[in-house]
PDB file of N, CA and C in Angstrom:
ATOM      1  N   UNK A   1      83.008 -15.295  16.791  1.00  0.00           N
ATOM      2  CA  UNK A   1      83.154 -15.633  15.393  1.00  0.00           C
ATOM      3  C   UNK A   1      81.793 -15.618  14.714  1.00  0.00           C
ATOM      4  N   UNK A   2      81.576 -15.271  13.268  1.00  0.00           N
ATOM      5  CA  UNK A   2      80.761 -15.232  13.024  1.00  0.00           C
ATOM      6  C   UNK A   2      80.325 -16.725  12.488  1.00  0.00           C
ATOM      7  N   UNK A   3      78.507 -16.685  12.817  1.00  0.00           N
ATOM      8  CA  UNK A   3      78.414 -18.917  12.457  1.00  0.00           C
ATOM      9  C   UNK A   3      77.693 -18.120  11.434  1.00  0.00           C
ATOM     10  N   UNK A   4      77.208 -17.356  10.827  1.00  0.00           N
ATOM     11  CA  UNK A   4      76.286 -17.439   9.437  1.00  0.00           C
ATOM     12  C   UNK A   4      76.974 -17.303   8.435  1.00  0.00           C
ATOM     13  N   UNK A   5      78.225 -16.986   8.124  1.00  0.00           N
ATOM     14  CA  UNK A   5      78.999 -16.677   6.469  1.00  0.00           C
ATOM     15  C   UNK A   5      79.564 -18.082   6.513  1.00  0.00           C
ATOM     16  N   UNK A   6      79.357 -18.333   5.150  1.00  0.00           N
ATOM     17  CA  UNK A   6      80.506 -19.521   4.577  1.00  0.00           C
ATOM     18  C   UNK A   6      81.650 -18.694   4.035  1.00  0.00           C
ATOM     19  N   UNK A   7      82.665 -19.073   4.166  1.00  0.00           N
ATOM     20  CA  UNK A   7      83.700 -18.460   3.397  1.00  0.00           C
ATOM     21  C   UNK A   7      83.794 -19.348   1.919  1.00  0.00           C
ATOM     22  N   UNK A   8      84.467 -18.068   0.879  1.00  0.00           N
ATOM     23  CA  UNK A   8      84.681 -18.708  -0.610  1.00  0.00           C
ATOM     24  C   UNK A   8      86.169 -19.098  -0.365  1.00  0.00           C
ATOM     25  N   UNK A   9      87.022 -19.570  -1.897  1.00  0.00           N
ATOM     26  CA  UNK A   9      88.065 -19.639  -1.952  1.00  0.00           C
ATOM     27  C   UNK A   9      88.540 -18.556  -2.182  1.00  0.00           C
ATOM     28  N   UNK A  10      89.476 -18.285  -1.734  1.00  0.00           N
ATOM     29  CA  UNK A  10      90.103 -16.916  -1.955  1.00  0.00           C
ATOM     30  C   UNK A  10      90.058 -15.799  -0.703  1.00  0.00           C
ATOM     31  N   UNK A  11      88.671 -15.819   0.192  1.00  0.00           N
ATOM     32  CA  UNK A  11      88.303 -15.478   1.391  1.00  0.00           C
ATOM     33  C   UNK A  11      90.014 -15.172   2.618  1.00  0.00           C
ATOM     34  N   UNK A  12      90.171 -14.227   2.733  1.00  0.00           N
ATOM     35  CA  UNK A  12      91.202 -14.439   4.481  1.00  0.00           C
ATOM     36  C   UNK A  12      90.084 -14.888   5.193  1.00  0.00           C
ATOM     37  N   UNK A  13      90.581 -15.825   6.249  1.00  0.00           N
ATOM     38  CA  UNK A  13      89.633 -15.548   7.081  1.00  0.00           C
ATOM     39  C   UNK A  13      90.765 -15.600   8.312  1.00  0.00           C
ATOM     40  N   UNK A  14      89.752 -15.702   9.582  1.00  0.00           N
ATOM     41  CA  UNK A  14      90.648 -15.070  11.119  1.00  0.00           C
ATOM     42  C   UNK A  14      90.553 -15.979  11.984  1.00  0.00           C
ATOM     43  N   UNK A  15      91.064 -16.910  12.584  1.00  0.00           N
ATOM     44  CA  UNK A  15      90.682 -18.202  13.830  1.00  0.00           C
ATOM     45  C   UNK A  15      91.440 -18.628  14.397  1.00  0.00           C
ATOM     46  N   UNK A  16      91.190 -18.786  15.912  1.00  0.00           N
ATOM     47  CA  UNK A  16      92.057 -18.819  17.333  1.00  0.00           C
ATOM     48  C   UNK A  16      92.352 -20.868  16.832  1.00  0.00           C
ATOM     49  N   UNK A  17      93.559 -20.405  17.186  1.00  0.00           N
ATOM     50  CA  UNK A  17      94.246 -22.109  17.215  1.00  0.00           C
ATOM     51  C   UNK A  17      95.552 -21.810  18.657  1.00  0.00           C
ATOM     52  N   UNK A  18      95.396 -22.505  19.403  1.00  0.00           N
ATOM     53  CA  UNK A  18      96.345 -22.523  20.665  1.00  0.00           C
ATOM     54  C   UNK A  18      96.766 -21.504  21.246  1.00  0.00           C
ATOM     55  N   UNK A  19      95.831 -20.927  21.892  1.00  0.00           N
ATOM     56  CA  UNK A  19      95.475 -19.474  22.411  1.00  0.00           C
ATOM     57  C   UNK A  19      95.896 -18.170  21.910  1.00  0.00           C
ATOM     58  N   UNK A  20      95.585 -18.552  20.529  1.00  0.00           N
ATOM     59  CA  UNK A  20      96.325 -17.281  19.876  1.00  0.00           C
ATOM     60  C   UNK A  20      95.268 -17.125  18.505  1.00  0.00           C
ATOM     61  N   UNK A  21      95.154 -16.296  17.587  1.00  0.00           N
ATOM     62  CA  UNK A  21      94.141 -15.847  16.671  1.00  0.00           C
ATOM     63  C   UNK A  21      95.385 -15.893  15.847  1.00  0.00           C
ATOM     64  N   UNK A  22      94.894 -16.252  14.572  1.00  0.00           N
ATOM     65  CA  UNK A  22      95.932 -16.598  13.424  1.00  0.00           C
ATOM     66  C   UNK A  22      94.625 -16.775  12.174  1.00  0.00           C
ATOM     67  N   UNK A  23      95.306 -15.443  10.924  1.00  0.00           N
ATOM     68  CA  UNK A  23      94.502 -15.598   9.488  1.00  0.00           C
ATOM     69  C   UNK A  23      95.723 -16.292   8.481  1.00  0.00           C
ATOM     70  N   UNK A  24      94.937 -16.663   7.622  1.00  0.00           N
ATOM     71  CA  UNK A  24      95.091 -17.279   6.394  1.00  0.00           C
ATOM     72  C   UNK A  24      94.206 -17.085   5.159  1.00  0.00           C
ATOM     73  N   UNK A  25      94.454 -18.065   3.892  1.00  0.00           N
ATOM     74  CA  UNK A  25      93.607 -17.254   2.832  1.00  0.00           C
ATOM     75  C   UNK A  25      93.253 -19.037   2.523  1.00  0.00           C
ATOM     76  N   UNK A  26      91.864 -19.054   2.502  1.00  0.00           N
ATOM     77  CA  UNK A  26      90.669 -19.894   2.161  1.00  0.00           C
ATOM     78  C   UNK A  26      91.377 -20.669   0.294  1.00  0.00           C
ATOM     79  N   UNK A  27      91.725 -21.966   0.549  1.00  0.00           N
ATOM     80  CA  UNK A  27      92.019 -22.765  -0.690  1.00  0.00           C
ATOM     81  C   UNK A  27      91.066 -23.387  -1.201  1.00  0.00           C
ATOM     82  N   UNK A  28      90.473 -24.042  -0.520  1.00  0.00           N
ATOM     83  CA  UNK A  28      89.186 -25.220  -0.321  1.00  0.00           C
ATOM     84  C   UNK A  28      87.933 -25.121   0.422  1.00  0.00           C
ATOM     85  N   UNK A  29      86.985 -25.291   0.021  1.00  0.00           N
ATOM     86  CA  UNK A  29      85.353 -25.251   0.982  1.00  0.00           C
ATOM     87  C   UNK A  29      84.924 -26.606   0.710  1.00  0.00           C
ATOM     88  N   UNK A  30      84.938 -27.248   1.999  1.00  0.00           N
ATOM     89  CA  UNK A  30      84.387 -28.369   2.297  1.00  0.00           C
ATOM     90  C   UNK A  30      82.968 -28.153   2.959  1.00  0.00           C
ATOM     91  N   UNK A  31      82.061 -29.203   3.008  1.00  0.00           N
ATOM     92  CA  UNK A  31      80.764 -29.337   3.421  1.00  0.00           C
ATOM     93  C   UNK A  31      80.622 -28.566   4.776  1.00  0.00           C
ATOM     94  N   UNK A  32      81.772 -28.981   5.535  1.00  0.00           N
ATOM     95  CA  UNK A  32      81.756 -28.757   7.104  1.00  0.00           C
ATOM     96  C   UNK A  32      82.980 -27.891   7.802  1.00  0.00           C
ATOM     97  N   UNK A  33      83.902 -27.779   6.882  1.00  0.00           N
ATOM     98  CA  UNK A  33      84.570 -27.071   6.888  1.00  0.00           C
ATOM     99  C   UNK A  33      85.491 -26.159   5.837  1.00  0.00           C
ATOM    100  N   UNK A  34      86.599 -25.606   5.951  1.00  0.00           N
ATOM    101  CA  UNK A  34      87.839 -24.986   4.773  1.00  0.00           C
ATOM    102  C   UNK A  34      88.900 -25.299   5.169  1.00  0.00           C
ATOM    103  N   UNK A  35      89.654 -25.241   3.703  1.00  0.00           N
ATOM    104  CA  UNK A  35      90.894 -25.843   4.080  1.00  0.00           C
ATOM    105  C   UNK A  35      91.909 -24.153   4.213  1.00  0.00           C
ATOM    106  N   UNK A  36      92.599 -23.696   5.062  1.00  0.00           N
ATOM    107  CA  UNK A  36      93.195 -22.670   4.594  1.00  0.00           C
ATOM    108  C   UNK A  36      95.078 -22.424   5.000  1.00  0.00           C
ATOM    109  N   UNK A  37      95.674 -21.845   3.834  1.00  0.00           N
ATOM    110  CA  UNK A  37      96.875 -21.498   3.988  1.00  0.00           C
ATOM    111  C   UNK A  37      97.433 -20.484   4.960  1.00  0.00           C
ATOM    112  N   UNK A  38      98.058 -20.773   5.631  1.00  0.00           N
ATOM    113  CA  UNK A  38      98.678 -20.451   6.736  1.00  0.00           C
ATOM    114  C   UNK A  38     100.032 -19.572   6.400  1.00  0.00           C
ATOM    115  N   UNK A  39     100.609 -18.456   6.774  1.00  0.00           N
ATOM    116  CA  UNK A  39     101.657 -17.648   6.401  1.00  0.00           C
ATOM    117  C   UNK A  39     102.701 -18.933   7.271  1.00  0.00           C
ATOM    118  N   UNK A  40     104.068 -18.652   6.297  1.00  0.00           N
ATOM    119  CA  UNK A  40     104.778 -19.575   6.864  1.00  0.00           C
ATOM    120  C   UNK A  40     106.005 -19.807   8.142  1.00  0.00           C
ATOM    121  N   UNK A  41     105.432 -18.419   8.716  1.00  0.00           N
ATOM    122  CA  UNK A  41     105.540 -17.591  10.125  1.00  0.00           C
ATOM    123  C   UNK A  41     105.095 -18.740  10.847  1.00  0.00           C
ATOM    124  N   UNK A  42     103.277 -18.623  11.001  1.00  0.00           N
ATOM    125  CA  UNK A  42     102.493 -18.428  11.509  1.00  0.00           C
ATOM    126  C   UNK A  42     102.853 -20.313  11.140  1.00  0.00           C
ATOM    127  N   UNK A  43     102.438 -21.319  10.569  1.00  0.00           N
ATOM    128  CA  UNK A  43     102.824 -22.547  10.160  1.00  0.00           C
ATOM    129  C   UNK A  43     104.200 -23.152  11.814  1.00  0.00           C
ATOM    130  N   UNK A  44     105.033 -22.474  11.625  1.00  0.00           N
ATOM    131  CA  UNK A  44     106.256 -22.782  12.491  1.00  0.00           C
ATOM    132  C   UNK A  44     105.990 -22.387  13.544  1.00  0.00           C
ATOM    133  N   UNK A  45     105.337 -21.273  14.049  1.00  0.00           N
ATOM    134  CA  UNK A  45     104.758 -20.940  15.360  1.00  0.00           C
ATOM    135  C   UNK A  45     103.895 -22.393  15.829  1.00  0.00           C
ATOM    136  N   UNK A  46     102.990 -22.611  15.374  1.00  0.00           N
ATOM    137  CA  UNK A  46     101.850 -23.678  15.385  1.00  0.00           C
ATOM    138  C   UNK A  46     102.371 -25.306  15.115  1.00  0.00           C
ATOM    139  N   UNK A  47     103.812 -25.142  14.768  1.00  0.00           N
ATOM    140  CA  UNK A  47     104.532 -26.770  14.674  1.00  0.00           C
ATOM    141  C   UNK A  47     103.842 -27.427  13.905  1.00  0.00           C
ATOM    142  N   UNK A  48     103.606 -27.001  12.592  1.00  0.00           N
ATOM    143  CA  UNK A  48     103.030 -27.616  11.628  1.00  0.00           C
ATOM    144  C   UNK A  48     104.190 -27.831  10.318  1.00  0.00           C
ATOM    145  N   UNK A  49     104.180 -28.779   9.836  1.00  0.00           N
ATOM    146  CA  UNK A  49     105.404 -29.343   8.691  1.00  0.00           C
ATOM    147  C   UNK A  49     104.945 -28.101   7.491  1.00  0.00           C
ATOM    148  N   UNK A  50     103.352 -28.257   6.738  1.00  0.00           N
ATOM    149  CA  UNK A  50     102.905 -27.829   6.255  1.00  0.00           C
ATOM    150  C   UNK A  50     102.199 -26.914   6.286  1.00  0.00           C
ATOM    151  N   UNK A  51     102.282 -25.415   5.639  1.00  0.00           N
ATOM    152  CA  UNK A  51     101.734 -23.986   6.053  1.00  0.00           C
ATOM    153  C   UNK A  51      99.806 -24.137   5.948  1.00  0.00           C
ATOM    154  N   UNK A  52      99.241 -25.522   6.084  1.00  0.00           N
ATOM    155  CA  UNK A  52      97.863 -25.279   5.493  1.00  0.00           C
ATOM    156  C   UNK A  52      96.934 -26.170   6.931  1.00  0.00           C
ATOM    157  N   UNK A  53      95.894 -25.772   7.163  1.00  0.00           N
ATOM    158  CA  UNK A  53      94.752 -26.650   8.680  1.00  0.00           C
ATOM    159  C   UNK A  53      93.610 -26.612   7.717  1.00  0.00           C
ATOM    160  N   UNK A  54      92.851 -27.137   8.979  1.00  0.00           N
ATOM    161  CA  UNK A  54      91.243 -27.264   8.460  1.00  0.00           C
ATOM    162  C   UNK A  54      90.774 -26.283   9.613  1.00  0.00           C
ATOM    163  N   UNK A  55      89.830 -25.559   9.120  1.00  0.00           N
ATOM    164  CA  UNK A  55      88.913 -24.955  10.373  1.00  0.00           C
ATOM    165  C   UNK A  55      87.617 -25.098   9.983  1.00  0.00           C
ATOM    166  N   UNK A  56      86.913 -25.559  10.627  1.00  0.00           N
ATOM    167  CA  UNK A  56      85.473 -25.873  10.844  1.00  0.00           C
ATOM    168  C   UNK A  56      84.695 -24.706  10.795  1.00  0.00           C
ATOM    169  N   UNK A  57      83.846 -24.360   9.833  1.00  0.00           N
ATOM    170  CA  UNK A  57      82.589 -23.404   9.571  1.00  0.00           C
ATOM    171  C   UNK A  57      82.205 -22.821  10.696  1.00  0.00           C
ATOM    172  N   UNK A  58      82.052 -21.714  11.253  1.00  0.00           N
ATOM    173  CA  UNK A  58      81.601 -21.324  12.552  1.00  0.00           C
ATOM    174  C   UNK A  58      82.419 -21.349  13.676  1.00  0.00           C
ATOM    175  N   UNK A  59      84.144 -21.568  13.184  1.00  0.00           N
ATOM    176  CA  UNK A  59      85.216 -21.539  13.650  1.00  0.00           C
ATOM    177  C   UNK A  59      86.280 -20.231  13.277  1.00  0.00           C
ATOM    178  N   UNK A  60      85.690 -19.483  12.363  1.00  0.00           N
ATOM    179  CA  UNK A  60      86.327 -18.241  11.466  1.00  0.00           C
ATOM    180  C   UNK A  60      85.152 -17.186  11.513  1.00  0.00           C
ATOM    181  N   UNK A  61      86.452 -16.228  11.344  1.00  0.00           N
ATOM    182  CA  UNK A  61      84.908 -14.951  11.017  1.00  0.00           C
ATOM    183  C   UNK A  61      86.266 -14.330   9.225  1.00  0.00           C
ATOM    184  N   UNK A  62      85.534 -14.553   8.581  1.00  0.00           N
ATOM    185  CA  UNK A  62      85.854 -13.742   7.151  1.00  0.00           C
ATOM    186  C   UNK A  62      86.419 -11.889   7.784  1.00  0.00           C
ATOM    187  N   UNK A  63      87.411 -11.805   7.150  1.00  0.00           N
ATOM    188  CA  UNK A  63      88.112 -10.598   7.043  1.00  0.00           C
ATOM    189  C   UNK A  63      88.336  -9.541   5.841  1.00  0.00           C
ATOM    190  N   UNK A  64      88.142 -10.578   4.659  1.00  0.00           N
ATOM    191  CA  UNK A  64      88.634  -9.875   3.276  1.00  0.00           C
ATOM    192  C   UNK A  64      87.889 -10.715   2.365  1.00  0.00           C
TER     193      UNK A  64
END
C-alpha cells in the first residue's frame, strides 16, 4: 500500500479487510484516518449493518 498519499474526498481508494482487498469511495479525511463507502455487496460480505469503515492512512493505496 502506498504510506505517502493522503486520500481526498471523493478519492476510490483499495484496502484488504479479512483476507480479501475491497475499494470504496473516500467521504471523510480524518487526521489519522478516512472514512469510506463501501458498495453494498461488498458491506454484506464484511457483516457490516452499514455500507461505510474507517481505514487508517497507510492502510489504502488511492485508485481514482
Amino acid at each position: 500500500m502506498n504510506k505517502t498519499e493522503t486520500a481526498n474526498v471523493g478519492d476510490m481508494v483499495l484496502f484488504d479487510r479479512r483476507n480479501g482487498q475491497y475499494e470504496g469511495k473516500v467521504f471523510q479525511v480524518r487526521e489519522n484516518s478516512v472514512l469510506v463507502e463501501l458498495s453494498k455487496d461488498a458491506a454484506k460480505i464484511l457483516g457490516y449493518e452499514m455500507p461505510n469503515t474507517v481505514v487508517r492512512h497507510g492502510r489504502y493505496s488511492i485508485i481514482s
